[in-house]
N, C-alpha and C. Protein backbone atom coordinates (compact mmCIF):
# COMPACT_ATOMS: atom_id res chain seq x y z
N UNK A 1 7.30 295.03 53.53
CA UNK A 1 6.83 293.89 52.75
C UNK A 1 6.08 292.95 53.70
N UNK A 2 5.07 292.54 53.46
CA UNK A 2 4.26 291.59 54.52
C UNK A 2 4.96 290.39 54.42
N UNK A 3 4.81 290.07 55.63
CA UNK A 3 5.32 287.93 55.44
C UNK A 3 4.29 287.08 54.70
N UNK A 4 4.91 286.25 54.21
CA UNK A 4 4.41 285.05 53.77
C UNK A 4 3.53 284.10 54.86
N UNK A 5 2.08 284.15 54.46
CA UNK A 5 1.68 283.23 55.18
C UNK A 5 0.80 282.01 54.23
N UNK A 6 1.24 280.83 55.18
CA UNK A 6 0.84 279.43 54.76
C UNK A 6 0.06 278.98 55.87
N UNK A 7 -1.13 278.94 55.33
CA UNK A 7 -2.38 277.84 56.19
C UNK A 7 -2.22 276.56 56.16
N UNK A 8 -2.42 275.69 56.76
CA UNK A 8 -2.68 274.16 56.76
C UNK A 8 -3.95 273.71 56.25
N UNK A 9 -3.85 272.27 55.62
CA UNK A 9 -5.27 271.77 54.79
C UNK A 9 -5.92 271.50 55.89
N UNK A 10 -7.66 271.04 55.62
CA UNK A 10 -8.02 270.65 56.67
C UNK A 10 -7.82 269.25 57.36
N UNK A 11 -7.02 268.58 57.21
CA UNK A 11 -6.07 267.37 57.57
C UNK A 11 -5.17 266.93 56.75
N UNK A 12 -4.35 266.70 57.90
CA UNK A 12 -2.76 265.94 57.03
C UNK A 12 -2.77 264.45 56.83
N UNK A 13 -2.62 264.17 56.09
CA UNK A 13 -2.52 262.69 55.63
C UNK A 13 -1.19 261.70 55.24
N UNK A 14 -0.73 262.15 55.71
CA UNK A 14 1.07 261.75 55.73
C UNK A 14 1.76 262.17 57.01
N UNK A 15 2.79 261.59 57.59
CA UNK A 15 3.57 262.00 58.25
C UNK A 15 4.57 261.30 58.68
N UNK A 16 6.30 261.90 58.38
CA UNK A 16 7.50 261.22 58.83
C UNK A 16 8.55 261.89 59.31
N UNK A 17 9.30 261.43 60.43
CA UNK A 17 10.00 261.92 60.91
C UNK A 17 11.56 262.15 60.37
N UNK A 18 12.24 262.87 61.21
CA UNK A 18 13.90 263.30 60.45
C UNK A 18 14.03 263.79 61.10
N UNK A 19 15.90 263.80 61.58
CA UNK A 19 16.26 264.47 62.64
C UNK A 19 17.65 265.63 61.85
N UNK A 20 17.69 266.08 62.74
CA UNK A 20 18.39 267.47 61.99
C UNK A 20 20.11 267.22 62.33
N UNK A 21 20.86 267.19 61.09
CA UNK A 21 21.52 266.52 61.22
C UNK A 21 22.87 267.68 61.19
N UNK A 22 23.97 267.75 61.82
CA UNK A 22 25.08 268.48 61.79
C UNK A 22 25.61 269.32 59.85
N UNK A 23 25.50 268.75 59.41
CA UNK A 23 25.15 269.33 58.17
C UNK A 23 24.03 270.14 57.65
N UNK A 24 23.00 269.38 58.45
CA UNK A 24 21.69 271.00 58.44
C UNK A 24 22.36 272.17 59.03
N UNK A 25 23.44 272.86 59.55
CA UNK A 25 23.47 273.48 60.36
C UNK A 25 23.63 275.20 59.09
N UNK A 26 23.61 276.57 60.10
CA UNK A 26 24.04 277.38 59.07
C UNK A 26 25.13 278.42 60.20
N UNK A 27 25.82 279.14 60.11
CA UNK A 27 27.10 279.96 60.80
C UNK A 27 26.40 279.78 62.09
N UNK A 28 25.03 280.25 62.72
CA UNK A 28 24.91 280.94 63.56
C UNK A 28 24.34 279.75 64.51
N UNK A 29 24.17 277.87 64.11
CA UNK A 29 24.43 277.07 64.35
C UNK A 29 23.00 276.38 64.83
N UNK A 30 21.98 276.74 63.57
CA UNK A 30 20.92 276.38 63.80
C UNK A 30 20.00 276.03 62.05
N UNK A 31 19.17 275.23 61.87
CA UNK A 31 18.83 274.92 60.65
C UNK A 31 18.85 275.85 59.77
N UNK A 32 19.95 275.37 59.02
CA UNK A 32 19.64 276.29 57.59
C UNK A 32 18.17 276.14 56.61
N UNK A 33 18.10 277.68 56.34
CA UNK A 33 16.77 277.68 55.06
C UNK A 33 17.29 276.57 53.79
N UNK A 34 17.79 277.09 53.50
CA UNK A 34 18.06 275.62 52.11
C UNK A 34 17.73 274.43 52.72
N UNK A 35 18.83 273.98 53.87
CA UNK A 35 18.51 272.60 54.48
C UNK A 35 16.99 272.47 54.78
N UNK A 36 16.25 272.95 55.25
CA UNK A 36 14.89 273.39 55.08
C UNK A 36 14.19 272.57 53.96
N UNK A 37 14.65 273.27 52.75
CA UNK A 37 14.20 273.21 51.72
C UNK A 37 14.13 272.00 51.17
N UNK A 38 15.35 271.28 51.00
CA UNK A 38 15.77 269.83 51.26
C UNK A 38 14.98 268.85 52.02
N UNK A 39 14.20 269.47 53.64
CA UNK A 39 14.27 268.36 54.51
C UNK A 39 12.12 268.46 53.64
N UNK A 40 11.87 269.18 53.29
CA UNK A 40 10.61 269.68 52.49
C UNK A 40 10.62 268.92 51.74
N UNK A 41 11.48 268.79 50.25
CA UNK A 41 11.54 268.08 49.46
C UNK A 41 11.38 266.69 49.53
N UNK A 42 12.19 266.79 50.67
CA UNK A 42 12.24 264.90 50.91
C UNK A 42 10.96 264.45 51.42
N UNK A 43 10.28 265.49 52.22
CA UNK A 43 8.82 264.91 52.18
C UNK A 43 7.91 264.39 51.80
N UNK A 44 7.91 265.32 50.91
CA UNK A 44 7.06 265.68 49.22
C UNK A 44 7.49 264.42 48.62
N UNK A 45 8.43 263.93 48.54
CA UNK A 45 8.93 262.69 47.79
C UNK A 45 8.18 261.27 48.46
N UNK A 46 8.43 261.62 49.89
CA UNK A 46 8.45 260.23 50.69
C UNK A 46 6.38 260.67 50.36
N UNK A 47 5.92 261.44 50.48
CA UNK A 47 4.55 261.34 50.74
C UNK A 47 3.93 260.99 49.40
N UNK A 48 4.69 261.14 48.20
CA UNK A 48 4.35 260.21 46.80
C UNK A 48 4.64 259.08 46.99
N UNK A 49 5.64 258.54 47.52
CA UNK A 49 6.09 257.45 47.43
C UNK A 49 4.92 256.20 48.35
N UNK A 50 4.21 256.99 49.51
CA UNK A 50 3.26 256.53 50.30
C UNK A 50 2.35 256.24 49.30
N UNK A 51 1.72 256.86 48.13
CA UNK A 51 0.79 256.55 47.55
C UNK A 51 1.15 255.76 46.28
N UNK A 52 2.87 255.60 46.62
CA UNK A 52 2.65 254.62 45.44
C UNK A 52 3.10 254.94 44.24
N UNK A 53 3.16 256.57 44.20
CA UNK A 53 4.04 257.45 43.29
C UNK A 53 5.49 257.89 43.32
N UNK A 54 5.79 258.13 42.07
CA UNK A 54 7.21 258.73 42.09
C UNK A 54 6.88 260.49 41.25
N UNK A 55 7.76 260.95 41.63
CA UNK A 55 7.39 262.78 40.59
C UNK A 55 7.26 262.69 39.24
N UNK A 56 7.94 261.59 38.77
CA UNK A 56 7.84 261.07 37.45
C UNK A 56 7.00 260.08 36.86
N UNK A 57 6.04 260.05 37.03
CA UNK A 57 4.90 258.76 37.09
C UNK A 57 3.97 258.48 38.06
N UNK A 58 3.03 259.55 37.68
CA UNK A 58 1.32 259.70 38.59
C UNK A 58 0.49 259.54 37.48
N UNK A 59 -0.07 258.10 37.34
CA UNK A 59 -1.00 257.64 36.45
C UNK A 59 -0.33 258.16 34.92
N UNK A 60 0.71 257.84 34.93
CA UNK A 60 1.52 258.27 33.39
C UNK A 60 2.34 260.00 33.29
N UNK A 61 1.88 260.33 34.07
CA UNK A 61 2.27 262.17 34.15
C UNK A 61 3.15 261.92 35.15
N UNK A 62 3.76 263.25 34.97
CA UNK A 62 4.88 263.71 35.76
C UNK A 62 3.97 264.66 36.79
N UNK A 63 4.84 265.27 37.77
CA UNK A 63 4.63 266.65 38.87
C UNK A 63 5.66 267.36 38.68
N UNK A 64 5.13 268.69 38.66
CA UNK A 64 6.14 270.02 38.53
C UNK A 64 5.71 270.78 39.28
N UNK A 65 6.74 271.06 40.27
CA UNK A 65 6.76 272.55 41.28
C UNK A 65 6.40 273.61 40.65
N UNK A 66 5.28 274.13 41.21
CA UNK A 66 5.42 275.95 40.36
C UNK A 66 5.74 277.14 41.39
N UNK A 67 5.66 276.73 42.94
CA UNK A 67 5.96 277.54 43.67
C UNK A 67 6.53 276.87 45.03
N UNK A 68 6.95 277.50 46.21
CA UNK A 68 7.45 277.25 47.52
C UNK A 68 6.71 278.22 48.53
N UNK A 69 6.06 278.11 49.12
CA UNK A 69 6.46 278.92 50.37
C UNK A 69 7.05 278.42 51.55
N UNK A 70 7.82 279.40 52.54
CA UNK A 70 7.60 278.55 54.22
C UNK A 70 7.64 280.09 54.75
N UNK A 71 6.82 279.30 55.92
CA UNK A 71 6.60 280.73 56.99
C UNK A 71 7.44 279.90 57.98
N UNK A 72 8.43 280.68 58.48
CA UNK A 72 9.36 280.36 59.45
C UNK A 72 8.36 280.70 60.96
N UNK A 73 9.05 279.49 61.75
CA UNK A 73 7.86 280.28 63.69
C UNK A 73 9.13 279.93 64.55
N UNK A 74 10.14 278.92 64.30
CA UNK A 74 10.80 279.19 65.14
C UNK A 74 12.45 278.39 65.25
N UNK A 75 13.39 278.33 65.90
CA UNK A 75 14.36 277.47 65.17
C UNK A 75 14.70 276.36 65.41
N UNK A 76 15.34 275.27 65.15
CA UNK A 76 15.71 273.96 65.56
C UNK A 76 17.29 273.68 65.42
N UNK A 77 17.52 272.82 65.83
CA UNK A 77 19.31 272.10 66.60
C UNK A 77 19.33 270.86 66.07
N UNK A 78 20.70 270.95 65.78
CA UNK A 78 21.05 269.80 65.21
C UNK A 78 20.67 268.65 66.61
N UNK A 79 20.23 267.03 66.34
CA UNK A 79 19.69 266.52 66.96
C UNK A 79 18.33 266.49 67.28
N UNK A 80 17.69 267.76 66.95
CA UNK A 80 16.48 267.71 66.83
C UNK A 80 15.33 267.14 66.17
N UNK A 81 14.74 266.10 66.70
CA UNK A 81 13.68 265.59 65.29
C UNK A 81 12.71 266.30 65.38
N UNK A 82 12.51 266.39 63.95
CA UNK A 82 11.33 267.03 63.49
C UNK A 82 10.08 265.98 62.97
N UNK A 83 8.85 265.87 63.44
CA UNK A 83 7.88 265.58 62.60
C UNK A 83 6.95 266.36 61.26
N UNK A 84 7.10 265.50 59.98
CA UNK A 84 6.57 266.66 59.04
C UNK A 84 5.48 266.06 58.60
N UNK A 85 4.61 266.74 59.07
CA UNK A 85 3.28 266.45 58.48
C UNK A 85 2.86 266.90 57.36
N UNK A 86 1.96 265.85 56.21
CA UNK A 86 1.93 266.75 55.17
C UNK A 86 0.38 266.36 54.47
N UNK A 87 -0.23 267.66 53.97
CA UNK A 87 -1.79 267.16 53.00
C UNK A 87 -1.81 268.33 52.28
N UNK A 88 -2.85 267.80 52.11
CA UNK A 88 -3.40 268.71 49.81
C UNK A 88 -4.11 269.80 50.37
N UNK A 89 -4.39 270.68 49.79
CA UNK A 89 -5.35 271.64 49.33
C UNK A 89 -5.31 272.32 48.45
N UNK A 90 -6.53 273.27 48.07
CA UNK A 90 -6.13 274.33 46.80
C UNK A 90 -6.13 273.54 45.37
N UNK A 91 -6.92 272.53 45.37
CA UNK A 91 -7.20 271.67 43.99
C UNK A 91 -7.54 272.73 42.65
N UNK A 92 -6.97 272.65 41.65
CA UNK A 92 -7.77 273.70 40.36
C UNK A 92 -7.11 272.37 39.36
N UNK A 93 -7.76 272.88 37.98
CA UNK A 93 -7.92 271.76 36.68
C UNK A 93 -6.45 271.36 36.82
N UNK A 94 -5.56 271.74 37.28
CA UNK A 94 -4.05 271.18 36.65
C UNK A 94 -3.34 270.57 37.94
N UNK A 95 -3.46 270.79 38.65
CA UNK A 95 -2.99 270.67 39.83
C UNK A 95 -3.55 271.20 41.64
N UNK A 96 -2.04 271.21 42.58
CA UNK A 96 -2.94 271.01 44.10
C UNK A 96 -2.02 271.97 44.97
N UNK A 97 -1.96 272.25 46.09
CA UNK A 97 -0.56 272.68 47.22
C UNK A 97 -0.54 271.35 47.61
N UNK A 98 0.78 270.66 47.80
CA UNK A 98 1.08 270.24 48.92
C UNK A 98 1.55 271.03 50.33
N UNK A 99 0.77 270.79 51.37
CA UNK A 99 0.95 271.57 52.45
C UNK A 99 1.91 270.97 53.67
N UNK A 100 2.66 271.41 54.38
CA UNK A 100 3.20 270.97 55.32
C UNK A 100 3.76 271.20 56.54
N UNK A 101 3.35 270.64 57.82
CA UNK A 101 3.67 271.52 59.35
C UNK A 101 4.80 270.79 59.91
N UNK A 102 5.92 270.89 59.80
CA UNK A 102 6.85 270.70 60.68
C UNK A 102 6.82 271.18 62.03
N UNK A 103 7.38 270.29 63.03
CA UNK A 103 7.02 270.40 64.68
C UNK A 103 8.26 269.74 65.06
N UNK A 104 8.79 270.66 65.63
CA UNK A 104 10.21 270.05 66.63
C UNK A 104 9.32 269.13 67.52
N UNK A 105 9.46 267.78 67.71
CA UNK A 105 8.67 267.47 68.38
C UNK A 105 9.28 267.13 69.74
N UNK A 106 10.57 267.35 70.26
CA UNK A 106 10.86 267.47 72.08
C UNK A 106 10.02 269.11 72.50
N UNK A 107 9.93 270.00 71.61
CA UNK A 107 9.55 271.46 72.12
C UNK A 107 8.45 271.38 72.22
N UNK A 108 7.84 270.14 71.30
CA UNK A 108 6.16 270.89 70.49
C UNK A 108 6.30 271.84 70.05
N UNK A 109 6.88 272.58 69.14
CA UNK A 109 7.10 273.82 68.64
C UNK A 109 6.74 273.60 67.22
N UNK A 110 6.07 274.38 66.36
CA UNK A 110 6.13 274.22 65.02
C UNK A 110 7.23 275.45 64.72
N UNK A 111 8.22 274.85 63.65
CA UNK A 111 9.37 275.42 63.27
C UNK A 111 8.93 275.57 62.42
N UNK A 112 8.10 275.40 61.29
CA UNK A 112 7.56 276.07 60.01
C UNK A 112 6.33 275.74 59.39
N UNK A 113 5.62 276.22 58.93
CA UNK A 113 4.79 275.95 57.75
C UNK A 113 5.06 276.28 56.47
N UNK A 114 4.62 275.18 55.33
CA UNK A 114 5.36 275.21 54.11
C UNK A 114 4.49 274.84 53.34
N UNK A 115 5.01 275.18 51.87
CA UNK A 115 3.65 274.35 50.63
C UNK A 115 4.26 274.51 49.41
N UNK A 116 3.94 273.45 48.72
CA UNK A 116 4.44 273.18 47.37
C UNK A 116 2.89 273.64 46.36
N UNK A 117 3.16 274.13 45.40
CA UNK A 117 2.48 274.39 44.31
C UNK A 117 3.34 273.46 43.16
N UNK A 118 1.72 272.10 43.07
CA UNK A 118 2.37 271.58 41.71
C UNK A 118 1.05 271.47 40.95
N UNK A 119 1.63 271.16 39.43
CA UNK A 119 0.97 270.88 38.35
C UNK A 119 1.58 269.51 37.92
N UNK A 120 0.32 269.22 37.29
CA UNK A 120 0.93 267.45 36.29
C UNK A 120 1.10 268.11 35.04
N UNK A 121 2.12 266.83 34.29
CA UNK A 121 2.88 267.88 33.50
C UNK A 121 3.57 266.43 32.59
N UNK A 122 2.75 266.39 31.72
CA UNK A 122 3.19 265.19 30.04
C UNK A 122 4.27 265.35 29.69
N UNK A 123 5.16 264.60 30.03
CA UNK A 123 6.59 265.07 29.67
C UNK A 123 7.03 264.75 28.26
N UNK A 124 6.41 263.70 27.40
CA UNK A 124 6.21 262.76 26.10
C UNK A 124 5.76 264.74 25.58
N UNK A 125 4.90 264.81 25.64
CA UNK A 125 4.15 266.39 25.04
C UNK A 125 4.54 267.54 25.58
N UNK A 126 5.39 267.53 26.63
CA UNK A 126 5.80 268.69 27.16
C UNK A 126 5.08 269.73 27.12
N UNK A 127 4.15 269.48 28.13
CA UNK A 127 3.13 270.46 28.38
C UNK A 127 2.16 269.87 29.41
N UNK A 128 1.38 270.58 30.14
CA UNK A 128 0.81 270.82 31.50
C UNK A 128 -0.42 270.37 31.08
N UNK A 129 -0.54 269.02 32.33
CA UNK A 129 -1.89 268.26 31.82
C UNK A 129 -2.82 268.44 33.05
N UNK A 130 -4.00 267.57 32.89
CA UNK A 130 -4.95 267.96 34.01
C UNK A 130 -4.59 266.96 35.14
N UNK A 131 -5.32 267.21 36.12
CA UNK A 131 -5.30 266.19 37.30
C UNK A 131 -5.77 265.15 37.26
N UNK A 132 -5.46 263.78 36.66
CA UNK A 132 -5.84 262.51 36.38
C UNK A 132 -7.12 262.25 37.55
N UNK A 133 -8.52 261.99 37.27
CA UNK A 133 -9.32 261.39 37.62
C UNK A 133 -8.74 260.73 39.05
N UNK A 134 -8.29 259.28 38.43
CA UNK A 134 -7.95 258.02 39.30
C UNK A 134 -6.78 258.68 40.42
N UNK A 135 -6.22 259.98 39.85
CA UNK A 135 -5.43 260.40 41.45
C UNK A 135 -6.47 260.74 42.36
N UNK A 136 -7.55 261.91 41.96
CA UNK A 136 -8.41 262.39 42.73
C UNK A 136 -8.93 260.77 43.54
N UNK A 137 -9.37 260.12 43.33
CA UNK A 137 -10.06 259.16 43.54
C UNK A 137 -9.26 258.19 44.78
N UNK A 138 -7.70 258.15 44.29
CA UNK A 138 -6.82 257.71 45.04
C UNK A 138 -6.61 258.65 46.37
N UNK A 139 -6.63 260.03 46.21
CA UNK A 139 -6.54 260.98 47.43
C UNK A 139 -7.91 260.52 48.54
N UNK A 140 -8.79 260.45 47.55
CA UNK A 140 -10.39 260.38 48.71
C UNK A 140 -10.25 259.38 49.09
N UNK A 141 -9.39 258.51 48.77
CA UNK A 141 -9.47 256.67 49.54
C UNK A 141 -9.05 257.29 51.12
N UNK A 142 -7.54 257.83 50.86
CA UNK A 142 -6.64 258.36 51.23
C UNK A 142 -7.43 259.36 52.81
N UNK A 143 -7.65 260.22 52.37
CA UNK A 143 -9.02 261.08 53.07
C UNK A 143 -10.04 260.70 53.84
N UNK A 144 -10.56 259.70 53.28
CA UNK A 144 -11.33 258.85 54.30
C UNK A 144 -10.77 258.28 54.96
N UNK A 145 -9.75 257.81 54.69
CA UNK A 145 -9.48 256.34 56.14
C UNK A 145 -8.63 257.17 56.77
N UNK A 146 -8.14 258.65 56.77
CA UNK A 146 -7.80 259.79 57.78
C UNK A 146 -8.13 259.91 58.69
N UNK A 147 -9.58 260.39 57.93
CA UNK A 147 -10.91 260.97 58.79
C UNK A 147 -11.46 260.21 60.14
């Protein structure tokens, strides 16, 4: 079966740190995949929250996950902070990836690359709406003062 691979956008536009905490741990005493998954999530959250959003209210719409990946590169220790960097790509009518490079940052090591597949999503109509204008518009503010 081939591995999963995840590219990075062409810049990240977010980024916050977290350290890996004794409860991240898994038997063999190094970050668990779920905890992973978790320390991802919380990204994804904190990097809406940067713009001002919550998952439940982007210009009136919701966000819905439709997929995950992570390509694992290498492992991390409890105590370890990680920096997670995170940006868009892969725009189509409904939605984007959120993309993201985690980096042990005492190793410089990237411990993973990851990406969210979402859609906006009318929760009043329950059903999958387009990508509000004024987000696009809000990302390119966003994009430029990156750049």
């Amino acid at each position: 079966m081939p591995r999963v691979k995840v590219s990075n956008p062409e810049q990240f536009i977010y980024s916050m740190e977290r350290s890996v905490g004794i409860s991240d741990l898994n038997y063999a005493k190094h970050l668990d995949s779920v905890a992973m998954v978790n320390v991802l999530h919380e990204a994804r959250l904190q990097f809406l929250a940067s713009l001002g959003f919550t998952e439940a209210n982007i210009f009136g719409l919701g966000m819905v996950i439709t997929d995950i990946a992570i390509d694992f590169r290498s492992e991390s220790f409890a105590g370890d902070r990680l920096i997670i960097d995170v940006g868009v790509d892969d725009f189509n009518r409904y939605g984007f990836d959120i993309c993201m490079q985690i980096t042990n940052s005492a190793l410089d090591t990237i411990v993973c690359q990851a990406k969210f597949g979402v859609v906006f999503f009318d929760f009043d109509k329950h059903q999958i709406a387009e990508v509000p204008v004024a987000f696009m518009t809000h990302l390119g503010r966003l994009q430029n003062r990156v750049a």
